[in-house]
Protein backbone atom coordinates (compact mmCIF):
# COMPACT_ATOMS: atom_id res chain seq x y z
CA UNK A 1 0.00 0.00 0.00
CA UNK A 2 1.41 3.38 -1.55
CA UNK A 3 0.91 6.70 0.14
CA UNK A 4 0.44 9.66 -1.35
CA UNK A 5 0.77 13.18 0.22
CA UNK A 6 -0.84 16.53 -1.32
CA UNK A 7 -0.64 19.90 0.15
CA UNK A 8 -3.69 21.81 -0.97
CA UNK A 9 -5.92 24.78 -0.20
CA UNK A 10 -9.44 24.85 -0.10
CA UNK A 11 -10.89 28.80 -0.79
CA UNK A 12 -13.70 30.75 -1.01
CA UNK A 13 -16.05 34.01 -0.78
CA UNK A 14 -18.89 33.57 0.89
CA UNK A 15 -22.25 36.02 -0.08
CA UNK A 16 -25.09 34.61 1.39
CA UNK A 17 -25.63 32.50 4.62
CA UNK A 18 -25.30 28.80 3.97
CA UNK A 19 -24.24 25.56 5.04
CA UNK A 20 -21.50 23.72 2.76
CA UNK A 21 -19.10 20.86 2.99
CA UNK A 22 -15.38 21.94 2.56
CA UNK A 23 -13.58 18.77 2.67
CA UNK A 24 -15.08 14.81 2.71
CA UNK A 25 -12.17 12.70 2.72
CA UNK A 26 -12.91 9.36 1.09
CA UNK A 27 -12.49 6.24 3.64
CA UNK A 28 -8.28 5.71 2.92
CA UNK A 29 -7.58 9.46 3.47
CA UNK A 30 -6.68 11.93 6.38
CA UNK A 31 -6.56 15.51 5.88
CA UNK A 32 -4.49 17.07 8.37
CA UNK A 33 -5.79 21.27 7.77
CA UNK A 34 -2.65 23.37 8.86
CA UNK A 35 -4.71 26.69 8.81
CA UNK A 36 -8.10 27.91 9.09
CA UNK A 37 -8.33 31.87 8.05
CA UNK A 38 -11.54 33.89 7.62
CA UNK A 39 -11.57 37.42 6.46
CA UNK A 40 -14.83 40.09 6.71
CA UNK A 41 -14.46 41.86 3.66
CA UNK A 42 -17.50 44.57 4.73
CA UNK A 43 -16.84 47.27 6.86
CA UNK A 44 -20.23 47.32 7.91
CA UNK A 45 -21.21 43.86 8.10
CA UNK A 46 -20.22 41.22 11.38
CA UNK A 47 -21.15 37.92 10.05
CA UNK A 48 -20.92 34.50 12.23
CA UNK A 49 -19.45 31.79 11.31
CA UNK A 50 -19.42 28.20 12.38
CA UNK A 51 -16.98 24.90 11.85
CA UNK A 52 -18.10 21.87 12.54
CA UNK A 53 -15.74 18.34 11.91
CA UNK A 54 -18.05 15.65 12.05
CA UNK A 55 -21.06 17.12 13.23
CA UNK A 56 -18.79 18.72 15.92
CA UNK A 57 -18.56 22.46 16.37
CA UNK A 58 -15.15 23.43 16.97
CA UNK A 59 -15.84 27.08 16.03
CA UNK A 60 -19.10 27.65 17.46
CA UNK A 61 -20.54 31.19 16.13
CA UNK A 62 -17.07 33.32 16.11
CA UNK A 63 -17.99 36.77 15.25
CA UNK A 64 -16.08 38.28 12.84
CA UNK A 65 -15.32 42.07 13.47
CA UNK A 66 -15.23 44.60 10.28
CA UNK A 67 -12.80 44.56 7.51
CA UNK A 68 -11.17 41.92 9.84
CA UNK A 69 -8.72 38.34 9.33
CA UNK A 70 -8.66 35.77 12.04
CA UNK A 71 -6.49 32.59 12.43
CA UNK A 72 -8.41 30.49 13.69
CA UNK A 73 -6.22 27.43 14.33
CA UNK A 74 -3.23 26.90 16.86
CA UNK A 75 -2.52 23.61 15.90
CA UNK A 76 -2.88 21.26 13.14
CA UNK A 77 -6.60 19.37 12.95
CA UNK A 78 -7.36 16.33 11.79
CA UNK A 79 -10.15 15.43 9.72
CA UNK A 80 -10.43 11.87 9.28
CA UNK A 81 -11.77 9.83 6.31
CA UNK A 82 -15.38 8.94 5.78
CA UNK A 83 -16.48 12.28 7.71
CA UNK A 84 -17.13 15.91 6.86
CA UNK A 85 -15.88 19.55 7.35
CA UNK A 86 -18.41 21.83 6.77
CA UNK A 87 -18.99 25.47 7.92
CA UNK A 88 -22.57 27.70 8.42
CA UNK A 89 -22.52 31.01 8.22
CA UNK A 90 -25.18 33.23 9.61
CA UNK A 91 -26.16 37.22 10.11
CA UNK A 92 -25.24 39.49 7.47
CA UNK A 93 -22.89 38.33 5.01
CA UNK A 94 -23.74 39.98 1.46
CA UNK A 95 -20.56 41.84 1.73
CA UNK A 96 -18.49 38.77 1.94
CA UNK A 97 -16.70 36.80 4.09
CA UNK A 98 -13.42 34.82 2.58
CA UNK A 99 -12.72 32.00 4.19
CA UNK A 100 -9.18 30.02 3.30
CA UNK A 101 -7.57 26.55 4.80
CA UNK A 102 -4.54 24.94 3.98
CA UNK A 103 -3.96 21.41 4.52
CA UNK A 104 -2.66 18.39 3.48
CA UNK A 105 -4.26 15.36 2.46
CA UNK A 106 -2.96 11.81 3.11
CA UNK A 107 -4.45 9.26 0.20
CA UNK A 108 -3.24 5.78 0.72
CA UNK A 109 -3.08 3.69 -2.49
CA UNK A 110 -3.88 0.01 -2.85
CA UNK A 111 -1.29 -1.38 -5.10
CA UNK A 112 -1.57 -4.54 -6.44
C-alpha cells in the first residue's frame, strides 16, 4: 500500500448565509488542515461563522469584526476519512466573508 501526500488549499467568498461541505475525505484518506483563516471583507457587516468536523462544532458562532482576518487554528486538525468539514454562516454576510484553509491530504493507495 502506496501513500500519497498533497498539500492543498481549499478557498472561497462567501455572499449569502449557507451551510457547505469543505472537505469529505474518502475512507483511505486523512486531511491534516494546517490553517483555518476567515476574512470580513465589509466594513459594515459582522457575520458569524461556524466549523463543525463531524457534526462537531469546533468554532461555534465566532464573530467576525469589520474589515477583519482571524487565524483560527493553533494547531494542526485532523479530519479523518469517511467524515465531513463543513462550515454555516449566519447574520449578514452579502458583503463577503473569505474563508481560506490549507492542509494536506494523506491518500493511501492500494497497489496490487
Amino acid at each position: 500500500m502506496a501513500v500519497v501526500n498533497q498539500y492543498l488549499f481549499y478557498g472561497k467568498t462567501i455572499t449569502s448565509a449557507e451551510t457547505v461541505t469543505m472537505l469529505s475525505p474518502a475512507v483511505n484518506e486523512t486531511v491534516l488542515i494546517k490553517s483555518i483563516r476567515v476574512s470580513n471583507l465589509s466594513g459594515s457587516n459582522k457575520p458569524i461563522i461556524t466549523l463543525k468536523d463531524n457534526n462537531i462544532a469546533l468554532f461555534n458562532a465566532q464573530e467576525l469584526d469589520h474589515n477583519a482576518s482571524l487565524e483560527l487554528l493553533t494547531q494542526p486538525l485532523i479530519v479523518e476519512g469517511g467524515t465531513t468539514f463543513t462550515y454555516t454562516t449566519s447574520g449578514t454576510v452579502s458583503a463577503g466573508v473569505a474563508i481560506g484553509i490549507s492542509y494536506l491530504n494523506i491518500k493511501k493507495e492500494v497497489t496490487t
